[in-house]
Protein backbone atom coordinates (compact mmCIF):
# COMPACT_ATOMS: atom_id res chain seq x y z
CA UNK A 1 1.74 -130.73 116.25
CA UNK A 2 -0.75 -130.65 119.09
CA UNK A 3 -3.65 -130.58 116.88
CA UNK A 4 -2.23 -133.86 115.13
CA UNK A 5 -1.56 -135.27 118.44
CA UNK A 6 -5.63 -134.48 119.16
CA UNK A 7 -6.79 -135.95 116.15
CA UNK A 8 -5.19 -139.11 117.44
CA UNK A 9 -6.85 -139.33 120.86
CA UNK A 10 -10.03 -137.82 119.64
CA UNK A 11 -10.17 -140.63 117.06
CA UNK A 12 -8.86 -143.37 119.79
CA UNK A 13 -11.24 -142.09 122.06
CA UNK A 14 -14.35 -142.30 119.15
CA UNK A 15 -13.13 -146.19 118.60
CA UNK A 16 -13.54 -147.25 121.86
CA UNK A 17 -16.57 -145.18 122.55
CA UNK A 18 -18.00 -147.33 119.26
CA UNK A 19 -16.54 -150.57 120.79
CA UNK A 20 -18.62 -150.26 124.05
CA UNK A 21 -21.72 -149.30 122.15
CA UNK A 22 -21.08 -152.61 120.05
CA UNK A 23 -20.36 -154.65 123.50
CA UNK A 24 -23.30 -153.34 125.78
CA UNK A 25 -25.34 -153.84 122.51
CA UNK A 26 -24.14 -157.29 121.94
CA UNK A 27 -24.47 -158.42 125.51
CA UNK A 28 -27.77 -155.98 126.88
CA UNK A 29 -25.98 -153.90 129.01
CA UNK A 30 -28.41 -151.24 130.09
CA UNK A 31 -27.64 -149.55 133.54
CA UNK A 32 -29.79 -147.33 135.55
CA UNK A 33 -28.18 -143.79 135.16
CA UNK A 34 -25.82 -141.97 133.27
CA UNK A 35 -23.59 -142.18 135.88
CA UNK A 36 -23.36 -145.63 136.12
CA UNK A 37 -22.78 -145.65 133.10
CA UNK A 38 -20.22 -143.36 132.68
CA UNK A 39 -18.38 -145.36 135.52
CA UNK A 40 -18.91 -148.59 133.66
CA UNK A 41 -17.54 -147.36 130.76
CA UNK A 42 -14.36 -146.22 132.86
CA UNK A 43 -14.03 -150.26 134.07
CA UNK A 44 -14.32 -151.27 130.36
CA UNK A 45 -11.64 -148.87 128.77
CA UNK A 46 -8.98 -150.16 131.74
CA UNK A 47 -10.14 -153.90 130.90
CA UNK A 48 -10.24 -152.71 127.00
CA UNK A 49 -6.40 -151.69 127.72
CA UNK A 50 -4.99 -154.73 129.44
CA UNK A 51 -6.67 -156.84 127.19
CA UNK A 52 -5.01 -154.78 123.83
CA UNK A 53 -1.55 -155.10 126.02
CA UNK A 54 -1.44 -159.49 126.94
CA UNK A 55 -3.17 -159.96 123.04
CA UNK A 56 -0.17 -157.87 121.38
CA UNK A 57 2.52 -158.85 123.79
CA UNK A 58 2.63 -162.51 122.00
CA UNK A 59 2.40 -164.00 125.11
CA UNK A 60 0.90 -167.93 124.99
CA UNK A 61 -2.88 -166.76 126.16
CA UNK A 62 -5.39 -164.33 124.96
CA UNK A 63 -7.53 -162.25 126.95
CA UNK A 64 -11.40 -160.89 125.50
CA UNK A 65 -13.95 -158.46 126.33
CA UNK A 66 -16.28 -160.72 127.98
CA UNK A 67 -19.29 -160.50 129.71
CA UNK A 68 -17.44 -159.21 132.56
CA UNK A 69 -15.79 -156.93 130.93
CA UNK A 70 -17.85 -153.66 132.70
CA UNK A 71 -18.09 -155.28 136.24
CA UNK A 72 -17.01 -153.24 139.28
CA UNK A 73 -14.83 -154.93 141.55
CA UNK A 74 -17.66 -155.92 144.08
CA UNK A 75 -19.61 -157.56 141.16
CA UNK A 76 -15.94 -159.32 140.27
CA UNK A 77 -15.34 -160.35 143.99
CA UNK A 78 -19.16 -161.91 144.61
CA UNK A 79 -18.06 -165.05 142.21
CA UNK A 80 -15.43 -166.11 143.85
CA UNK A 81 -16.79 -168.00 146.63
CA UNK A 82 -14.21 -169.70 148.27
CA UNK A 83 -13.37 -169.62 151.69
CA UNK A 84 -9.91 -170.71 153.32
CA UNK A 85 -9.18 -171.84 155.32
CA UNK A 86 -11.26 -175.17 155.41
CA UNK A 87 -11.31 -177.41 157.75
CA UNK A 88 -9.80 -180.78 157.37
CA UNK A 89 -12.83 -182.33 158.97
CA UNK A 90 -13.56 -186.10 159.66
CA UNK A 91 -13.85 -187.11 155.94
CA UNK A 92 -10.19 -186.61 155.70
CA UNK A 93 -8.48 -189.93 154.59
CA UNK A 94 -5.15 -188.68 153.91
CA UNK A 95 -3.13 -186.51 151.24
CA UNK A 96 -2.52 -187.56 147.86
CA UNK A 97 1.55 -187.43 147.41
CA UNK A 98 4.30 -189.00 144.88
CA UNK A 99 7.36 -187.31 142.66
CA UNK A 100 6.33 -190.15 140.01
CA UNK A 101 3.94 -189.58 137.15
CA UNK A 102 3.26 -192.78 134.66
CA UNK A 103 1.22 -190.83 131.81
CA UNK A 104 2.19 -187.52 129.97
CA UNK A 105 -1.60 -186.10 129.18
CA UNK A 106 -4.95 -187.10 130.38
CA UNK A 107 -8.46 -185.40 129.12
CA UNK A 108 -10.96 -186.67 131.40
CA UNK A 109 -13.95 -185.52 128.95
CA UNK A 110 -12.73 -187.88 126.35
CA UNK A 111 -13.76 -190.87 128.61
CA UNK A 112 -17.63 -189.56 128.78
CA UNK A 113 -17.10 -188.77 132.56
CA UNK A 114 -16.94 -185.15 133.05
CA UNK A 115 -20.37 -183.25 132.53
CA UNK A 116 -21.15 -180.52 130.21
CA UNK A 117 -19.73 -176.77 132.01
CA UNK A 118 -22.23 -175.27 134.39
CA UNK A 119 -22.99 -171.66 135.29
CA UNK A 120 -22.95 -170.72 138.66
CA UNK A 121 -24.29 -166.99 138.05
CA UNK A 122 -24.25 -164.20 140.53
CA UNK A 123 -24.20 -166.91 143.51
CA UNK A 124 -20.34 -167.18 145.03
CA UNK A 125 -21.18 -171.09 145.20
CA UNK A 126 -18.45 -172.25 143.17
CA UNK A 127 -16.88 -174.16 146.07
CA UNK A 128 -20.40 -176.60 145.58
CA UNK A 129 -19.37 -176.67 141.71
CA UNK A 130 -16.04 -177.53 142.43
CA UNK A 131 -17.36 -180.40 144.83
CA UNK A 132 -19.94 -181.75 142.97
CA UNK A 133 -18.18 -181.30 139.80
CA UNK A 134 -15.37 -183.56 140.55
CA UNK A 135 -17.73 -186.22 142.51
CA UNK A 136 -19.89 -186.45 139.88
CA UNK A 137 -16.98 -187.89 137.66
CA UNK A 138 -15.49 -190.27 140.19
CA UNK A 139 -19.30 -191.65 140.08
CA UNK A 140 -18.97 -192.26 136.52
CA UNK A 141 -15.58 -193.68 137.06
CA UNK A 142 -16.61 -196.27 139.33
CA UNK A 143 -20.00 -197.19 138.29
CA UNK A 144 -20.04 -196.63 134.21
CA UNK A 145 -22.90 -193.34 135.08
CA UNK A 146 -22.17 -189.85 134.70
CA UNK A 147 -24.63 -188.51 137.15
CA UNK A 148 -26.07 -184.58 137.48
CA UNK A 149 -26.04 -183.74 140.77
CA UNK A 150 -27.43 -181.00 142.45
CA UNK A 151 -25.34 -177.58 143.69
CA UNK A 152 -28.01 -176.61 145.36
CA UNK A 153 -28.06 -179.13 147.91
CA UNK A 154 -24.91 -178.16 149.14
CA UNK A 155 -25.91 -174.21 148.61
CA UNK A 156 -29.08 -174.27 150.74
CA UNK A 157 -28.06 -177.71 153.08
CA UNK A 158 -24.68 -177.54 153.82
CA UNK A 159 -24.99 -175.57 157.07
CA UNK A 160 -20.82 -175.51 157.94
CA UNK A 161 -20.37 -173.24 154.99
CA UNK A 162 -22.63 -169.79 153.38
CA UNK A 163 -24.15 -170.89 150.57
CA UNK A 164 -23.75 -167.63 148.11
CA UNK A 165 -21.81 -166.40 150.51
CA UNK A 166 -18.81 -168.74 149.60
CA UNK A 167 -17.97 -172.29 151.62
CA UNK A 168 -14.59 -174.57 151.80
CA UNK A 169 -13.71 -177.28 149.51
CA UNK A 170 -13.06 -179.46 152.36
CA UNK A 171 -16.12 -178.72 154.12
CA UNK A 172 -17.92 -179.96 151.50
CA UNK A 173 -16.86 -183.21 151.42
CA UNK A 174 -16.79 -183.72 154.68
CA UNK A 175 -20.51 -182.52 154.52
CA UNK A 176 -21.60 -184.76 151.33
CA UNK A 177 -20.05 -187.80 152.93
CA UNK A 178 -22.98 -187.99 155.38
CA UNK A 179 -25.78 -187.18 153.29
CA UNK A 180 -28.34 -188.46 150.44
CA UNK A 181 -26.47 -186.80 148.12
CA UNK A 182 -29.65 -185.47 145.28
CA UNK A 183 -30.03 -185.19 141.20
CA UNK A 184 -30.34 -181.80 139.93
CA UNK A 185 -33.31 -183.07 137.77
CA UNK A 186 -35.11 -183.01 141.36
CA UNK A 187 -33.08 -180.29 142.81
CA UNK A 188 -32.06 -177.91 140.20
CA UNK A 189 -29.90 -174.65 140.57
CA UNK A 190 -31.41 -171.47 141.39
CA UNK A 191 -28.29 -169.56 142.18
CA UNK A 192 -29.75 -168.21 145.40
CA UNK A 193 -29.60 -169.46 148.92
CA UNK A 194 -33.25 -171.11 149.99
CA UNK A 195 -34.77 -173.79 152.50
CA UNK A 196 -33.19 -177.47 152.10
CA UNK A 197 -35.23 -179.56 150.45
CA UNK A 198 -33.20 -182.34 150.26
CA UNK A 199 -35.16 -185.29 152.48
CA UNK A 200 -37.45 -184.76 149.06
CA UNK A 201 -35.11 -185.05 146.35
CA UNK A 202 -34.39 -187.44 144.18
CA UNK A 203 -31.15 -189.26 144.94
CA UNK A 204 -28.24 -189.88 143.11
CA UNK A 205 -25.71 -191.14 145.58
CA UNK A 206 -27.21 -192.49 148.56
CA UNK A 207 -25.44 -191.87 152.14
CA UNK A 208 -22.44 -194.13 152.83
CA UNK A 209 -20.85 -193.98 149.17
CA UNK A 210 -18.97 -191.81 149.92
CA UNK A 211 -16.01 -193.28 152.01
CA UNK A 212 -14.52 -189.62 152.17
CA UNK A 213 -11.80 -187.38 150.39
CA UNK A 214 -8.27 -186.98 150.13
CA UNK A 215 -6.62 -183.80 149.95
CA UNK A 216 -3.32 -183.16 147.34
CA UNK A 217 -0.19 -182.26 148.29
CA UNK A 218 1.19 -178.74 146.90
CA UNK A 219 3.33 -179.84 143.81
CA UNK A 220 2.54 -180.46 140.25
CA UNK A 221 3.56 -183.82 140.67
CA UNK A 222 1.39 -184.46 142.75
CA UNK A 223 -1.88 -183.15 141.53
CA UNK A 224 -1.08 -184.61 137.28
CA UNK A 225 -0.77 -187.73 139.79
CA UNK A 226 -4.03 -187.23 141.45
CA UNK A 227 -5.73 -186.05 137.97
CA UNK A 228 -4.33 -188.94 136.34
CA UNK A 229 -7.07 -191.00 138.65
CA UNK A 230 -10.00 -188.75 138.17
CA UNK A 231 -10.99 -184.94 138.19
CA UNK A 232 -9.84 -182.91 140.93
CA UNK A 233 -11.70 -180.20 143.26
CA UNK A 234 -8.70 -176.74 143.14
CA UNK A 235 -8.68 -173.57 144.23
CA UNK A 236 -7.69 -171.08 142.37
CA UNK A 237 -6.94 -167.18 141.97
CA UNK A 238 -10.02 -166.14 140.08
CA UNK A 239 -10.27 -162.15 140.80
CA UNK A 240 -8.18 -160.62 138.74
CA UNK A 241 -9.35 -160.07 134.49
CA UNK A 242 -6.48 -161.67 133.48
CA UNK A 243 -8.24 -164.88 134.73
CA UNK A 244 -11.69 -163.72 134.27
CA UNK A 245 -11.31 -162.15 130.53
CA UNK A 246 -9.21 -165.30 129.97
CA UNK A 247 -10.31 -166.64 126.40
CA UNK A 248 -7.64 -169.23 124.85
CA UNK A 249 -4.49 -170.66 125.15
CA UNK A 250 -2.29 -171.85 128.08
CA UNK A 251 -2.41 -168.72 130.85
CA UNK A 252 1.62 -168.52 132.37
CA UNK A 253 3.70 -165.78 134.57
CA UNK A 254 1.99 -164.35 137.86
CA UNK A 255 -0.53 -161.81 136.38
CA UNK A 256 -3.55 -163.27 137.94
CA UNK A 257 -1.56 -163.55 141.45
CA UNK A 258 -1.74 -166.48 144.06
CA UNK A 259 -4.48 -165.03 146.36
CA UNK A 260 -7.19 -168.10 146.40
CA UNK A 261 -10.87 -167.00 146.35
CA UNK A 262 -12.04 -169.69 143.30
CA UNK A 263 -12.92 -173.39 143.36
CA UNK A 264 -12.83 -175.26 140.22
CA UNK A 265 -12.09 -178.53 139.08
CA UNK A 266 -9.07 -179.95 136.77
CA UNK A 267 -10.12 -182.64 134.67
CA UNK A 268 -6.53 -183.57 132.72
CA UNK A 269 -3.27 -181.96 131.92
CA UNK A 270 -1.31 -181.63 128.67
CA UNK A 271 1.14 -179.63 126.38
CA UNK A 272 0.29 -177.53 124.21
CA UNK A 273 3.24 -175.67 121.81
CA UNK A 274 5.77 -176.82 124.39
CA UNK A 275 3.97 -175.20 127.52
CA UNK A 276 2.90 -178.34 130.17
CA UNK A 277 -1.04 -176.83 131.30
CA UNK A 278 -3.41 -178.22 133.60
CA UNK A 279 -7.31 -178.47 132.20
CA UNK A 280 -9.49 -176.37 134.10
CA UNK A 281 -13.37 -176.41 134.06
CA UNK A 282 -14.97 -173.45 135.40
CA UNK A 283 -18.57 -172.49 136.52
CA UNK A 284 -19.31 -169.82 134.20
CA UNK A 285 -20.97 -171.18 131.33
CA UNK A 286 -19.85 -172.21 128.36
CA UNK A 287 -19.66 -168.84 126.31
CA UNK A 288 -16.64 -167.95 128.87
CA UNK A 289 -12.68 -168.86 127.83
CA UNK A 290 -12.20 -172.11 125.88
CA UNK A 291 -16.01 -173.81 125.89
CA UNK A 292 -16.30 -173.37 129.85
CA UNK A 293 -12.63 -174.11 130.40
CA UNK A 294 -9.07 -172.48 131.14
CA UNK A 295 -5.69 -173.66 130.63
CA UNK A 296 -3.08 -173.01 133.49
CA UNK A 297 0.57 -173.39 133.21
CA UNK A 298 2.03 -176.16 135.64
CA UNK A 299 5.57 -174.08 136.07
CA UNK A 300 5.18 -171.57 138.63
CA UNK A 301 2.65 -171.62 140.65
CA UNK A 302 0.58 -170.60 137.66
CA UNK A 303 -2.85 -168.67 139.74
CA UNK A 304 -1.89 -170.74 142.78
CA UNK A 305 -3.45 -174.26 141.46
CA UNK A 306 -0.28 -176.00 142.36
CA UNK A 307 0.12 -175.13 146.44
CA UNK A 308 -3.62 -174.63 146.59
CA UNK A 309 -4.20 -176.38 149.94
CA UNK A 310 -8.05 -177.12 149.19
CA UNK A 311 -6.90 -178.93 146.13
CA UNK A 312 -9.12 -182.46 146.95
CA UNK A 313 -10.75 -185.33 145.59
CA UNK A 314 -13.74 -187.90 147.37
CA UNK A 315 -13.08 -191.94 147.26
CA UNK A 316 -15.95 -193.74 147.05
CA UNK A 317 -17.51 -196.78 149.40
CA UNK A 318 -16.80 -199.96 147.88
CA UNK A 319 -20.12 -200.96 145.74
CA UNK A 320 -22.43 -198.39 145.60
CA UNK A 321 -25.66 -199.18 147.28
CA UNK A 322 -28.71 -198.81 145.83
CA UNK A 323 -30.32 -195.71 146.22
CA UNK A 324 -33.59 -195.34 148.26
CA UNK A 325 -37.03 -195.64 146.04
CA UNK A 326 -35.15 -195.34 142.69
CA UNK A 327 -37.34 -194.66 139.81
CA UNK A 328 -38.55 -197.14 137.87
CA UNK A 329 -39.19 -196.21 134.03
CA UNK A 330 -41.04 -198.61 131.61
CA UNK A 331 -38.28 -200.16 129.87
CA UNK A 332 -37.60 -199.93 126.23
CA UNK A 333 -37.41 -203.41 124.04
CA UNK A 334 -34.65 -204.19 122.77
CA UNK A 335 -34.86 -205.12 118.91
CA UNK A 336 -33.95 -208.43 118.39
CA UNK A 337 -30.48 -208.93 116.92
CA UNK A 338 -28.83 -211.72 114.41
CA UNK A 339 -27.88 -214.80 115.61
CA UNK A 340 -24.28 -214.20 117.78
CA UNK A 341 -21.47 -217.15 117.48
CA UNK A 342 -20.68 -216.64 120.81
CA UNK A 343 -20.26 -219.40 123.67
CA UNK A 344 -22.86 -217.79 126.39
CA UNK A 345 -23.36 -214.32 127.86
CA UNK A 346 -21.23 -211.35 127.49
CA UNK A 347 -20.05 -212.18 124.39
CA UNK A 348 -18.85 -209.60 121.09
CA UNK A 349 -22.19 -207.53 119.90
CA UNK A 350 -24.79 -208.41 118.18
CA UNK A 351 -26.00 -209.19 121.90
CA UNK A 352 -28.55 -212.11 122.86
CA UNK A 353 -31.92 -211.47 123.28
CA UNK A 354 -31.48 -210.94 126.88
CA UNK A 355 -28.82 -208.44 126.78
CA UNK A 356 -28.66 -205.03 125.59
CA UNK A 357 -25.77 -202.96 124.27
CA UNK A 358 -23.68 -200.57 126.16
CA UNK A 359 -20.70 -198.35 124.60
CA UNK A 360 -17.84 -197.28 127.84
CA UNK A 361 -16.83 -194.04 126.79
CA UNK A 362 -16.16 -193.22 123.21
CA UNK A 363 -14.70 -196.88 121.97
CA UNK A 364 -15.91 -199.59 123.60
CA UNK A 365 -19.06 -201.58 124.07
CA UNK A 366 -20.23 -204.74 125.51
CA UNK A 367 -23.44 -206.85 125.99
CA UNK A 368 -25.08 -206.35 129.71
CA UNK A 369 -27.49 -208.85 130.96
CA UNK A 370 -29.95 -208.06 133.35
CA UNK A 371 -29.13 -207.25 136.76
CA UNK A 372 -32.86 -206.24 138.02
CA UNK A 373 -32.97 -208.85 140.78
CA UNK A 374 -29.21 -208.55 141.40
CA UNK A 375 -28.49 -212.20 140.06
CA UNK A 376 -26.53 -212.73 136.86
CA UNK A 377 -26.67 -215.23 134.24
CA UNK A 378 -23.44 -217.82 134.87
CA UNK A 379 -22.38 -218.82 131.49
CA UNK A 380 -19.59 -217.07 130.29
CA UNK A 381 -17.35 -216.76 126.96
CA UNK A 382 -14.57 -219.50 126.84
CA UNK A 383 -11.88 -218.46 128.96
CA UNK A 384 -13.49 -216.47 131.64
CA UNK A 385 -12.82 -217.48 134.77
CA UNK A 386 -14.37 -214.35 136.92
CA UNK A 387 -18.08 -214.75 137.64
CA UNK A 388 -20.27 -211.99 136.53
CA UNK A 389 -21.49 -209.02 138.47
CA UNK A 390 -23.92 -205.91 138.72
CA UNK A 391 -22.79 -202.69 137.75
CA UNK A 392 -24.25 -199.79 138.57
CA UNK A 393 -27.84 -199.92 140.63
CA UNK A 394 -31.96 -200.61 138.77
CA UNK A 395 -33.50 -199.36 136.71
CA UNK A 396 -30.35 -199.04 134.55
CA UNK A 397 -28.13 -201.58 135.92
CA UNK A 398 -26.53 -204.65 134.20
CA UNK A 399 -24.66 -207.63 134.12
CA UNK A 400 -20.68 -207.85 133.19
CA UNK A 401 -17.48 -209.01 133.34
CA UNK A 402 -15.65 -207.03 136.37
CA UNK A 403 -11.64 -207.48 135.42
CA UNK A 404 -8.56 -205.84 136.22
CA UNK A 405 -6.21 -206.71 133.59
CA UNK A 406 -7.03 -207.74 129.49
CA UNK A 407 -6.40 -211.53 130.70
CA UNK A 408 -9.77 -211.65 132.92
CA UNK A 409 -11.25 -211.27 129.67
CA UNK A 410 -12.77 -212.87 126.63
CA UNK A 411 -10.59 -213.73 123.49
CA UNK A 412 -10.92 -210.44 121.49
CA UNK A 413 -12.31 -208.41 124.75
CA UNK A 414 -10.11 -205.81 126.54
CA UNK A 415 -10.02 -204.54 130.04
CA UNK A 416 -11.55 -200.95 130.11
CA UNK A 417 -8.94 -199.13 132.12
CA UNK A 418 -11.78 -196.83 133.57
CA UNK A 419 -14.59 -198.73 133.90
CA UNK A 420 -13.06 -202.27 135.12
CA UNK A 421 -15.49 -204.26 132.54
CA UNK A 422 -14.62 -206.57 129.84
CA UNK A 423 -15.70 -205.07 126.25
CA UNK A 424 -14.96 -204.68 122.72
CA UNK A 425 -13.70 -202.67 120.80
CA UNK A 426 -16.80 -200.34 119.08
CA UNK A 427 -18.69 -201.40 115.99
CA UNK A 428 -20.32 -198.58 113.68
CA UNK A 429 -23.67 -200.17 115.46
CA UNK A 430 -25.29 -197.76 117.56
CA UNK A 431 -25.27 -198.27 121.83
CA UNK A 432 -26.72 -197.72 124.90
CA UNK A 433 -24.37 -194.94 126.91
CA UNK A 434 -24.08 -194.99 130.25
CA UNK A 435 -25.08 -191.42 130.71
CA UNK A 436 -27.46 -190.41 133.06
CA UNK A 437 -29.23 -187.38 134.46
């Protein structure tokens, strides 16, 4: 019997032995000694276990051997970057609270406002991520662009928190709302902490935009609520594999604990085979979990998004101003279209000579005059009684419709709920998207 009961765990212990040469092959895992390696191989077979026991237990997520999958706990604890606690700070303008919700799902990236997943690397900077990340799509919110702003600002700048040593959601607000806040074109990532070089850069959103931030009470309520208006900066519990070998499905129960050391951002919540989640983007690329993201339960605390007390979002200054010395690219003609039976401006594509086509999001478009000089032609479609207005700031600004219900607009024009512009519903025609970088 005991030479059966060998053959077993000599032939287990040949499988797994194949299954790490196929990972470190996969990946380029080469480490610097036998030893090390020996160790590492030790980390994988414990992660190799705990992944075999969530993936058989039929529980609603899946766990894989990811790129972590070898990484000592020192390597595991240097991404999570967040510090707590974090200091409420000036910017503070109140917390987000309600027990009433008025939609069942949102999914933020489906309205072209939510950038594609970054990676933060070796750097514990996800607390800039988590900052930026969620700033950059109350931008696009407001204005119609979906900005790329720079991390590394806040990594090498922001001199109340450590840069890859880990910082505070709040303190970077509070930080960004007195600053020149940069592109990443100008300022890109270099997961490392390095000189500011921000009076330099580029900007993106100038000083004064950015009125401040508010931070989310610790219910579910409360953050759907505060998700339903735009993406929201969270902490999270990030350390253990269960949340870094994550790779689908909707992660429940307590296995990655409540102990905060992550900051991410939720862009939407939803169900998904009866399970209510929140919709996580994370700064580890998009080869990690579900293209970048994770899906948390909202019962029970789920990783400790729900009482997280970081949990923020910024609210913008009015207008935006215009930044300083914006660039100014040689504009591209715009083809001349077929005649349009429309009464002025602003009207249903095929635009006017003067106007060019814009889509909002994924299903609307309108025609945007120019706004260069920050005047606006004054003849509108029948009906309209709002003047026109400039959205967004030059080179790539425009002329439109501002409205807050479908009545402000045109017949046959709707209100976009996001972008607070009259437009029509999308032709096959091809448009102009507000995206910018």
């Amino acid at each position: 019997m005991r030479g059966v009961v060998g053959l077993f765990v000599a032939a287990a212990a040949s499988d797994m032995e194949a299954e790490w040469a196929s990972w470190s092959d996969a990946l380029g895992k080469v480490y610097d000694s036998e030893a090390e390696t020996a160790a590492r191989f030790e980390l994988f077979k414990a992660n190799a276990a705990r992944v075999n026991a969530v993936n058989e237990a039929n529980l609603s997520y899946k766990l894989t051997l990811n790129r972590f999958a070898a990484d000592s706990p020192g390597e595991r604890e240097a991404r999570m970057g967040l510090v707590l606690p974090s200091t409420l700070g000036a910017a503070h303008l109140g917390v987000h609270s309600t027990n009433q919700l008025e939609v069942s799902s949102v999914d933020w990236r489906d309205q072209g406002v939510v950038n594609p997943v970054k990676d933060q690397g070796t750097c514990g900077s996800c607390w800039a991520f988590g900052v930026i990340g969620s700033l950059e799509s109350h931008w696009a919110l407001k204005t119609g662009f979906l900005l790329q702003m720079s991390e590394q600002q806040l990594v090498d700048c922001d001199t109340s928190d450590l840069g890859c040593g880990g910082g505070g959601l709040n303190n970077g607000y509070t930080w960004a709302a007195d600053q020149d806040m940069c592109k990443s074109s100008g300022y890109p990532y270099e997961a490392k902490h390095g000189e500011c070089r921000a009076s330099s850069c580029d900007v993106a959103v100038s000083k004064g935009s950015i009125a401040g931030y508010y931070s989310v009470a610790s219910s579910a309520v409360a953050l759907k609520s505060a998700i339903a208006d735009g993406p929201v900066t969270v902490s999270v519990a990030g350390g253990s594999f269960d949340y870094q070998g994550y790779s689908s499905g909707v992660v429940t129960g307590t296995s990655c604990g409540t102990s905060l050391n992550h900051g991410n951002v939720a862009v939407g919540f939803g169900m998904d085979g009866g399970i209510e989640y929140f919709l996580v983007r994370n700064s580890w690329g998009p080869s990690w979990g579900e293209g970048g993201y994770i899906r948390l339960g909202t019962a029970g605390n789920v990783c400790g998004i729900v009482t997280a007390p970081d949990n923020s979002f910024p609210k913008l200054a009015g207008d935006p101003p215009q930044p300083p010395q914006p660039p100014v690219p040689t504009p591209v003609p715009t083809p001349t279209p077929s005649p349009v039976p429309s009464a002025g401006h602003y009207g249903r594509p095929p635009c006017l000579t003067d106007e060019k086509k814009f889509g909002l999001g994924h299903d609307f478009e309108l025609c945007g005059a120019d706004c260069l000089h920050y005047t606006c032609p004054m003849d509108v479609p029948a009906g309209v009684t709002i003047s026109p207005q400039c959205f967004g700031f030059p080179p790539d600004s425009f002329c439109g419709i501002p409205c807050n219900v479908d009545a402000d607009c045109a017949e046959g024009a709707s209100c976009h709920p996001f972008f607070k512009a009259c437009a029509y519903k999308k032709s096959n025609a091809s448009s102009t998207a507000l995206v910018m970088v």
